[in-house]
Every structure is written in structure tokens, then in C-alpha cells.
Protein backbone atom coordinates (compact mmCIF):
# COMPACT_ATOMS: atom_id res chain seq x y z
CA UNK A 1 144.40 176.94 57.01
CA UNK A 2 143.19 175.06 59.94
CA UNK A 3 143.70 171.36 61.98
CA UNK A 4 141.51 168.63 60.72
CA UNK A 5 140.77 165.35 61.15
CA UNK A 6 139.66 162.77 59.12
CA UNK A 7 136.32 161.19 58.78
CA UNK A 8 138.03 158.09 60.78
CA UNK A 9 139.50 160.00 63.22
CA UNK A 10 136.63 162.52 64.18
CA UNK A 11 134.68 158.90 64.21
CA UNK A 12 137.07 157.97 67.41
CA UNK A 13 137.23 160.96 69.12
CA UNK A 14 133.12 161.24 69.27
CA UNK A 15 133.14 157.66 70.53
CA UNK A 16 135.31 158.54 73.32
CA UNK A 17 133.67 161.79 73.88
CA UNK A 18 130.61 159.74 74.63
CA UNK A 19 132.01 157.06 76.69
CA UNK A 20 133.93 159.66 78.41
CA UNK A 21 130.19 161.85 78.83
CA UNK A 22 131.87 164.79 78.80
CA UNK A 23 133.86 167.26 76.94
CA UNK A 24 133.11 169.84 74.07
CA UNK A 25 135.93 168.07 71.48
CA UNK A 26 139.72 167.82 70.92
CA UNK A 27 142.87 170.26 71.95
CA UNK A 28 145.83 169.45 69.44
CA UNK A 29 149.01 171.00 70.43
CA UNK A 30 152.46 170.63 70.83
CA UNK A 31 155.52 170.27 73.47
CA UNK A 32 158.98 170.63 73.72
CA UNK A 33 160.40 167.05 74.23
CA UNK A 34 162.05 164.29 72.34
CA UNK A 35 164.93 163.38 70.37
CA UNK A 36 163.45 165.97 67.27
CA UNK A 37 162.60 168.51 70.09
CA UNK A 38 158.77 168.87 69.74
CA UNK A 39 156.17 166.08 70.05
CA UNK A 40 152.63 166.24 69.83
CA UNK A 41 149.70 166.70 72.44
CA UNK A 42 146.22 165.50 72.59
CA UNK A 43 143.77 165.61 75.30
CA UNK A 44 139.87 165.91 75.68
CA UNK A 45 138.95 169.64 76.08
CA UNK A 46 136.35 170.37 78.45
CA UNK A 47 136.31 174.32 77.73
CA UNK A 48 137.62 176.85 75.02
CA UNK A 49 140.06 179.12 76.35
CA UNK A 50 139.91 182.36 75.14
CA UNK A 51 142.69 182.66 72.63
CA UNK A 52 141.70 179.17 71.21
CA UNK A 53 141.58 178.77 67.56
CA UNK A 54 138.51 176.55 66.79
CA UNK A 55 137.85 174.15 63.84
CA UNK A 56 135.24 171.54 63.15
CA UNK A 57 135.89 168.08 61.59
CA UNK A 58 132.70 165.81 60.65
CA UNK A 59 131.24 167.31 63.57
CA UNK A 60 134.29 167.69 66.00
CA UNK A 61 135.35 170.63 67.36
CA UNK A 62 139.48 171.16 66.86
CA UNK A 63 140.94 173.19 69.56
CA UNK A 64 144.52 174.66 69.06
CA UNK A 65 146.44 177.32 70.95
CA UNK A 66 147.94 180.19 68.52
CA UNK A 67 151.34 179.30 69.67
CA UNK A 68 151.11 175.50 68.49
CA UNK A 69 149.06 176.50 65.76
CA UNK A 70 152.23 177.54 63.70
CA UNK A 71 153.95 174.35 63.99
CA UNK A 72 150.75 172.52 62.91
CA UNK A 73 148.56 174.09 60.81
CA UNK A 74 147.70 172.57 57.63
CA UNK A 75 147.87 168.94 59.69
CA UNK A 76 145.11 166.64 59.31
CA UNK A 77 144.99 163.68 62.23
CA UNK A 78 143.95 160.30 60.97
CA UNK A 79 143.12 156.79 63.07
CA UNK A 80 144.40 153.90 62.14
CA UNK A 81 144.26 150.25 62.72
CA UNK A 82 147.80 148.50 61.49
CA UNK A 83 148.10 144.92 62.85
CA UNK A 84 148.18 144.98 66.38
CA UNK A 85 148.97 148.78 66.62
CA UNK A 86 146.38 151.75 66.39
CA UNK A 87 146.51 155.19 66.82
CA UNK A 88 146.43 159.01 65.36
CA UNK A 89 148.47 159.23 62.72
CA UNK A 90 149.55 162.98 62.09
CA UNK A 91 150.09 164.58 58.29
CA UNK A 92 151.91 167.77 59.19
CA UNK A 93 153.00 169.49 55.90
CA UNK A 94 155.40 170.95 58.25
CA UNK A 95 157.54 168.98 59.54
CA UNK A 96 161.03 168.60 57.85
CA UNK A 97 162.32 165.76 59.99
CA UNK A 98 160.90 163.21 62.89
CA UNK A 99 163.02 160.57 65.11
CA UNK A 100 162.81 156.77 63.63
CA UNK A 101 160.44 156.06 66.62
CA UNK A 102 158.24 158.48 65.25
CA UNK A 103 157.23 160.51 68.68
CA UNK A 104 158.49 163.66 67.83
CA UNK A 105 159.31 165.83 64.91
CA UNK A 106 161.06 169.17 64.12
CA UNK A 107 159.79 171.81 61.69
């Protein structure tokens, strides 16, 4: 399977890539925090480490590390505008639970 993102989302990212003027896409991962004990990570990746898994979304380049990549593969990111909020929705087929606030999730 893999980590995508949707047309809206890869959309944001490559604006931000190129405001930013640098970076080669997006590193999607995970952490060990919250009330559901893992949240998720996101961060402009300069580089590919070596044990990277790589995918490609409308043109973006997905970077995952094999030890997130079981908790989240099969998840597509999507952006979204909802009234005064916006911001990467995750669809993690996954995940069996996440805390009311949303910020983390448990699989």
C-alpha cells in the first residue's frame, strides 16, 4: 500500500515547498504522545534517508520511515478549509480509536 495525499493536499504542500524554496517533499510519521498514545508528524524533508519508503502524490514526494509506516499505511492526508479552521485531515484505515480533540489516535 503506500501514504497518499490528495489532490488538495499535495496542492498545499507544493505551495509551501515553493515559498519555503527548498525541500524535496513531505516526511509523514508518527510519535509517541497524547491521550491515545501516538500522534502524527509532519515536516518538510530536505533529504531521503536511506531506509525511507518513498511515494508520489500529484507530483509530491511522500516520505515515511518503515517503523511509522505500519501504523499508517493505507492513510491518505487531505487539506481542508472548515470555517475558520484548516488543516491536514488524516484517513488512517488503521486507527481503532482517537481522543475527542482529535490529536492523537491508537491503532
Amino acid at each position: 500500500m503506500a501514504v497518499t495525499l490528495t489532490e488538495a493536499a499535495a496542492k498545499h504542500v507544493a505551495q509551501y515547498l515553493a515559498k519555503r524554496g527548498r525541500g524535496i517533499g513531505l516526511r509523514v510519521g508518527v510519535k509517541t504522545s497524547g491521550c491515545s498514545g501516538m500522534s502524527y508528524k509532519l515536516e518538510f524533508a530536505d533529504k531521503k534517508e536511506d531506509d525511507d519508503q518513498e511515494f508520489d502524490s500529484f507530483g509530491i514526494r511522500v516520505l515515511v520511515d518503515p517503523k511509522s509506516l505500519v501504523y499508517i499505511d493505507g492513510t491518505q492526508l487531505d487539506y481542508r478549509r472548515e470555517g475558520l479552521q484548516e488543516g491536514f485531515k488524516f484517513q488512517n484505515p488503521n486507527e481503532k480509536e482517537h481522543c475527542g480533540c482529535g490529536k492523537s489516535f491508537s491503532v
